[in-house]
Each structure stands twice: as structure tokens, then as C-alpha cells.
C-alpha atoms as a PDB file:
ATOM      1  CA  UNK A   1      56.686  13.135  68.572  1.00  0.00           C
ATOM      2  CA  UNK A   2      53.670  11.553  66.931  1.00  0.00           C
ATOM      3  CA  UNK A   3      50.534  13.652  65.942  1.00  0.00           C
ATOM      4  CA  UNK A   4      48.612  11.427  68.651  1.00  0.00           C
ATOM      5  CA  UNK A   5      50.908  12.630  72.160  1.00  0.00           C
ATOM      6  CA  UNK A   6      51.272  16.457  70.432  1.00  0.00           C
ATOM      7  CA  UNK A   7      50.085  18.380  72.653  1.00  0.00           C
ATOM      8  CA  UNK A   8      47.345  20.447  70.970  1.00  0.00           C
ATOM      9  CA  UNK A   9      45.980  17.103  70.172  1.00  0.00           C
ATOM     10  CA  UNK A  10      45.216  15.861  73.592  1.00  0.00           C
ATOM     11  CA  UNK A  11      44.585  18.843  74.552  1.00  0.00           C
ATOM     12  CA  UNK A  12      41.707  18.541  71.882  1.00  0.00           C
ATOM     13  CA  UNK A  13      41.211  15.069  73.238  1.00  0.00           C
ATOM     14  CA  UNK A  14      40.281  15.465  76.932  1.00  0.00           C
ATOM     15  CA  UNK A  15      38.235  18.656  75.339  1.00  0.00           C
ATOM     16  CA  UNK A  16      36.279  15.949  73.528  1.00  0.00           C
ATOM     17  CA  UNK A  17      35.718  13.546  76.783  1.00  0.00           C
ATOM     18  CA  UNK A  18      35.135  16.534  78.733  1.00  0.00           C
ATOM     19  CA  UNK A  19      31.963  17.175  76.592  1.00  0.00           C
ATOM     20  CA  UNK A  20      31.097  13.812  76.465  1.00  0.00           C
ATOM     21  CA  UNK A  21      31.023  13.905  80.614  1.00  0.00           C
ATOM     22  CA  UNK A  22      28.340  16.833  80.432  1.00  0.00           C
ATOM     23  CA  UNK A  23      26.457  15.044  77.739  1.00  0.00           C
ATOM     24  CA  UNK A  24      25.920  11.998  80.505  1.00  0.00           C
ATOM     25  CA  UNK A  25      25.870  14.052  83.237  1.00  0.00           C
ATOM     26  CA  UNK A  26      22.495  16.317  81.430  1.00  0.00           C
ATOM     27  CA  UNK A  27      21.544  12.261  80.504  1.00  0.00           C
ATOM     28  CA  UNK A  28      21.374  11.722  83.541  1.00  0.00           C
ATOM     29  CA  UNK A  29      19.482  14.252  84.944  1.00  0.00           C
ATOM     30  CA  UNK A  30      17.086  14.305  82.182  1.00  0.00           C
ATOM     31  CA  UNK A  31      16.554  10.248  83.312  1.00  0.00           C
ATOM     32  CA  UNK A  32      15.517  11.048  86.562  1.00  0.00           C
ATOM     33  CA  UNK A  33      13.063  14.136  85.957  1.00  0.00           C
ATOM     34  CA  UNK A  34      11.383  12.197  83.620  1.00  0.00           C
ATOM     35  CA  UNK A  35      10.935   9.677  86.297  1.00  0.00           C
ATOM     36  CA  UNK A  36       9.032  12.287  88.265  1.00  0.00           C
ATOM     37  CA  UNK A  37       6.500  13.437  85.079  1.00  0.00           C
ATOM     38  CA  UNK A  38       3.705  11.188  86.379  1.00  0.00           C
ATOM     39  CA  UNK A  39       1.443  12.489  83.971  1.00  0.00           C
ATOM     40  CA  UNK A  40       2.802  11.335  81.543  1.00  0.00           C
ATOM     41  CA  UNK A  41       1.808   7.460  82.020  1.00  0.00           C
ATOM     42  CA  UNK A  42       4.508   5.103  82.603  1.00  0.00           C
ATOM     43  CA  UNK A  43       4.734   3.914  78.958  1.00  0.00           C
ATOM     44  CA  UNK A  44       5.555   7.189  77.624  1.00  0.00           C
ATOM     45  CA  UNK A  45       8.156   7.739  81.113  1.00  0.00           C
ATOM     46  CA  UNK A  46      10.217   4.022  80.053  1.00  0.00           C
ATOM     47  CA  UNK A  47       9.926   5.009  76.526  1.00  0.00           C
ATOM     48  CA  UNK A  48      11.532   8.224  76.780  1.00  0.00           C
ATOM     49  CA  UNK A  49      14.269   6.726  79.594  1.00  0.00           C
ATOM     50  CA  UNK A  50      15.024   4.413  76.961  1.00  0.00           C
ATOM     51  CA  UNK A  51      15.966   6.552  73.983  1.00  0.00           C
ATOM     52  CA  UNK A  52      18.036   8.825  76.744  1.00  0.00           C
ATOM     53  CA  UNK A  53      19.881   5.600  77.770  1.00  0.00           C
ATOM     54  CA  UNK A  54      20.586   4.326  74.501  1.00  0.00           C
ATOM     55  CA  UNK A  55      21.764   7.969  73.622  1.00  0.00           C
ATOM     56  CA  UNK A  56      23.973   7.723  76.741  1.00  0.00           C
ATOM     57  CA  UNK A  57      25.525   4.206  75.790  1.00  0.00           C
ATOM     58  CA  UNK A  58      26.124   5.214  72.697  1.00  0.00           C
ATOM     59  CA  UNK A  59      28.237   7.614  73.709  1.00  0.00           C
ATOM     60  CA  UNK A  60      30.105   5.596  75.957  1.00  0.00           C
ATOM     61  CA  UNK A  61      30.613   3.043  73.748  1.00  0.00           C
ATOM     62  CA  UNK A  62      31.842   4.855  71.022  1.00  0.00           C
ATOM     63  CA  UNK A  63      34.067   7.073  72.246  1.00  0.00           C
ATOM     64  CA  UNK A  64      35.269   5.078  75.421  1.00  0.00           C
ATOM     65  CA  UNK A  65      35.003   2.216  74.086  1.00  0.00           C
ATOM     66  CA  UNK A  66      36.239   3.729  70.744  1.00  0.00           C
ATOM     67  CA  UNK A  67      33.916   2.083  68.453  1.00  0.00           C
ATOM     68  CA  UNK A  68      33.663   5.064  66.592  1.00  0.00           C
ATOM     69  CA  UNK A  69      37.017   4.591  64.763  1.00  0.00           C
ATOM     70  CA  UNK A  70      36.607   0.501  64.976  1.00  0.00           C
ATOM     71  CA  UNK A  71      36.373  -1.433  61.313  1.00  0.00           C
ATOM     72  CA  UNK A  72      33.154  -2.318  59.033  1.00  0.00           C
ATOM     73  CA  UNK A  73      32.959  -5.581  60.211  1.00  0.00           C
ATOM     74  CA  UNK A  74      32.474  -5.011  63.897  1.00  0.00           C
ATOM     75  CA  UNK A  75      29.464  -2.387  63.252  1.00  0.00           C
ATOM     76  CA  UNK A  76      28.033  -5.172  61.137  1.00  0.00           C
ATOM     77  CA  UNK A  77      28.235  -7.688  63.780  1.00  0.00           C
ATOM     78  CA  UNK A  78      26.922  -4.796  66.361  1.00  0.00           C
ATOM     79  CA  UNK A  79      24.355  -3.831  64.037  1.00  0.00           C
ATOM     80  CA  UNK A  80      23.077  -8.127  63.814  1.00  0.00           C
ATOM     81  CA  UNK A  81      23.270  -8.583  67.477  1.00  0.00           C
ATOM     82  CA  UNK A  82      20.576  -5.608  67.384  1.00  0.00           C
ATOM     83  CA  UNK A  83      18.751  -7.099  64.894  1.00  0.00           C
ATOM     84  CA  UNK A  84      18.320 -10.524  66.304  1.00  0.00           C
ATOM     85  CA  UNK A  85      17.638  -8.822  69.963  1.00  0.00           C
ATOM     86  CA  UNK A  86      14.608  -7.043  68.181  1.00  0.00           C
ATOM     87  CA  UNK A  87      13.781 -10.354  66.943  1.00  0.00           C
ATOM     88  CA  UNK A  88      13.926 -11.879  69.811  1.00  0.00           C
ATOM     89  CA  UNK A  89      11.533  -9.258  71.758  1.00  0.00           C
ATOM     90  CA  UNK A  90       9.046  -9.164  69.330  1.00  0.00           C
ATOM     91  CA  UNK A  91       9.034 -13.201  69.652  1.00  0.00           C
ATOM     92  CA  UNK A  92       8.472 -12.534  73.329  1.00  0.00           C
ATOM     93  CA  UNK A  93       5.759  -9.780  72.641  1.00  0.00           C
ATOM     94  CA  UNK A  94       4.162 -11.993  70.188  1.00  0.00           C
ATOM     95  CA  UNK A  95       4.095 -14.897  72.324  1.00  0.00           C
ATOM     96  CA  UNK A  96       2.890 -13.390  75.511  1.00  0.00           C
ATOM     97  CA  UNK A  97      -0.332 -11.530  73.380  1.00  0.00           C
ATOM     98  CA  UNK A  98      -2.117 -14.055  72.789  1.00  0.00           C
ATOM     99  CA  UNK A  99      -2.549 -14.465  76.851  1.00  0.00           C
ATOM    100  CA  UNK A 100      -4.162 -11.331  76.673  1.00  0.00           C
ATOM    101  CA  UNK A 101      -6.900 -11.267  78.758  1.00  0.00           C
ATOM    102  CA  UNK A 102      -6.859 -14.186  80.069  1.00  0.00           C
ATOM    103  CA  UNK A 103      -6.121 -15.370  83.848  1.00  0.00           C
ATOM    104  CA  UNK A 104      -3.070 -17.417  83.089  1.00  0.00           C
ATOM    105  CA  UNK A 105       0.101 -16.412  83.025  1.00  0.00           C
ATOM    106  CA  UNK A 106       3.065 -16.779  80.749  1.00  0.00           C
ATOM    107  CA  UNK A 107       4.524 -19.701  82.518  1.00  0.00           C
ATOM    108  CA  UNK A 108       0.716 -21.293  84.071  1.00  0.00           C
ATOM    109  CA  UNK A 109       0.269 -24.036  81.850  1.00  0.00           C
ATOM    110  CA  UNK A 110      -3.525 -24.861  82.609  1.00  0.00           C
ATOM    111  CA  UNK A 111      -4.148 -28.570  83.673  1.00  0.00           C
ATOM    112  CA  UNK A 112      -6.662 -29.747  81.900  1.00  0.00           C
ATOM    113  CA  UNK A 113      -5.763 -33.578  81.811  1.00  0.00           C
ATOM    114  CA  UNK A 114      -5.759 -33.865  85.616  1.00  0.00           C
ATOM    115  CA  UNK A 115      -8.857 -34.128  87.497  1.00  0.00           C
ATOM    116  CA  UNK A 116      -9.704 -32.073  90.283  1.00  0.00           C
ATOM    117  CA  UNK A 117      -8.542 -33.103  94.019  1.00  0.00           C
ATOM    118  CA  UNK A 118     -11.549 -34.261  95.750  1.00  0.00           C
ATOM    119  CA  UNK A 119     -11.953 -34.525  99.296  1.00  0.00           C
ATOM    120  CA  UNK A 120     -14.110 -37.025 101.298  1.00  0.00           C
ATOM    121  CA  UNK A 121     -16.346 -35.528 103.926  1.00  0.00           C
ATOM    122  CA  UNK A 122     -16.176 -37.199 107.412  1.00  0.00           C
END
């Protein structure tokens, strides 16, 4: 019998995943009561529901998904696809700043070639 289907060692296993469940299940809960601190502001709220979420996925995918025991080259290539997804918001963040203030949106492009529709008075 390998070391893997001993039985001490899955019994060690599903000990493991059992934790894990609590650990999403208090995520979980802690997601939705912050959803009720109003006082807070909303920015903090999302902030915090963020870090709890990413705490929560990274539990899933490392021990569900077993990245946790995966190669250096595929925590590399999840490490760049962070990277460049950073990269990408703070393109977004940048772009949409300088509309700060203003009355146009992201997408309004403001018409300033075309002359105004006139109407004719009967």
C-alpha cells in the first residue's frame, strides 16, 4: 500500500479539507457582515470583501485545485497573469482619471465637428 491510500494519511487528508471548509465557511460569513458595516463607506466595505475573497480563492485553488504542490513554472505564469491584470487596471484607472470631473463619460466621445441640429420655426 502506498504512503498516499495509508490510512493515517487520508485520514490526515480529509482533516486538512475539513479545515479548509471552516476557513470558507468563517470567509464567508465575514463577507457578508462586512456588507452590513455601513459606516464604514463602501470603499473600505469592497476593499475588505476583496482581500477576504482572494484569501478564500486562494485556498481553493491551492489545495483543491492543488496548486500548492504544482511546479515553478506554473506559479511563474500565475504570478505574470497577476502582474499584467494589475497592469491592465491601472491602464483603466489611469485612463478613466483624466474624465474626472467632467460630464462625459468613458465611452461619450464629445462631437465637436458636427454642428448642432437646428430646427425651423413654422
Amino acid at each position: 500500500m502506498s504512503a498516499d491510500h495509508h490510512p493515517e494519511a487520508i485520514k490526515k487528508q480529509v482533516g486538512l479539507y475539513w479545515k479548509i471548509f471552516w476557513a470558507l465557511t468563517v470567509g464567508t460569513v465575514l463577507t457578508v457582515a462586512v456588507s452590513f458595516f455601513h459606516h464604514w463607506g463602501v470603499y473600505v466595505a469592497v476593499i475588505v470583501a476583496l482581500i477576504i475573497a482572494v484569501a478564500k480563492g486562494t485556498l481553493v485553488a491551492g489545495y483543491f485545485m492543488h496548486l500548492f504542490h504544482e511546479v515553478k513554472w506554473i506559479h511563474g505564469t500565475l504570478l505574470l497573469t497577476g502582474f499584467f491584470f494589475v497592469v491592465l487596471m491601472a491602464l483603466v484607472l489611469w485612463t478613466t482619471s483624466d474624465q474626472a470631473g467632467r460630464r462625459t463619460g468613458v465611452f461619450d466621445v464629445p462631437q465637436r465637428h458636427v454642428e448642432p441640429h437646428k430646427t425651423e420655426a413654422h
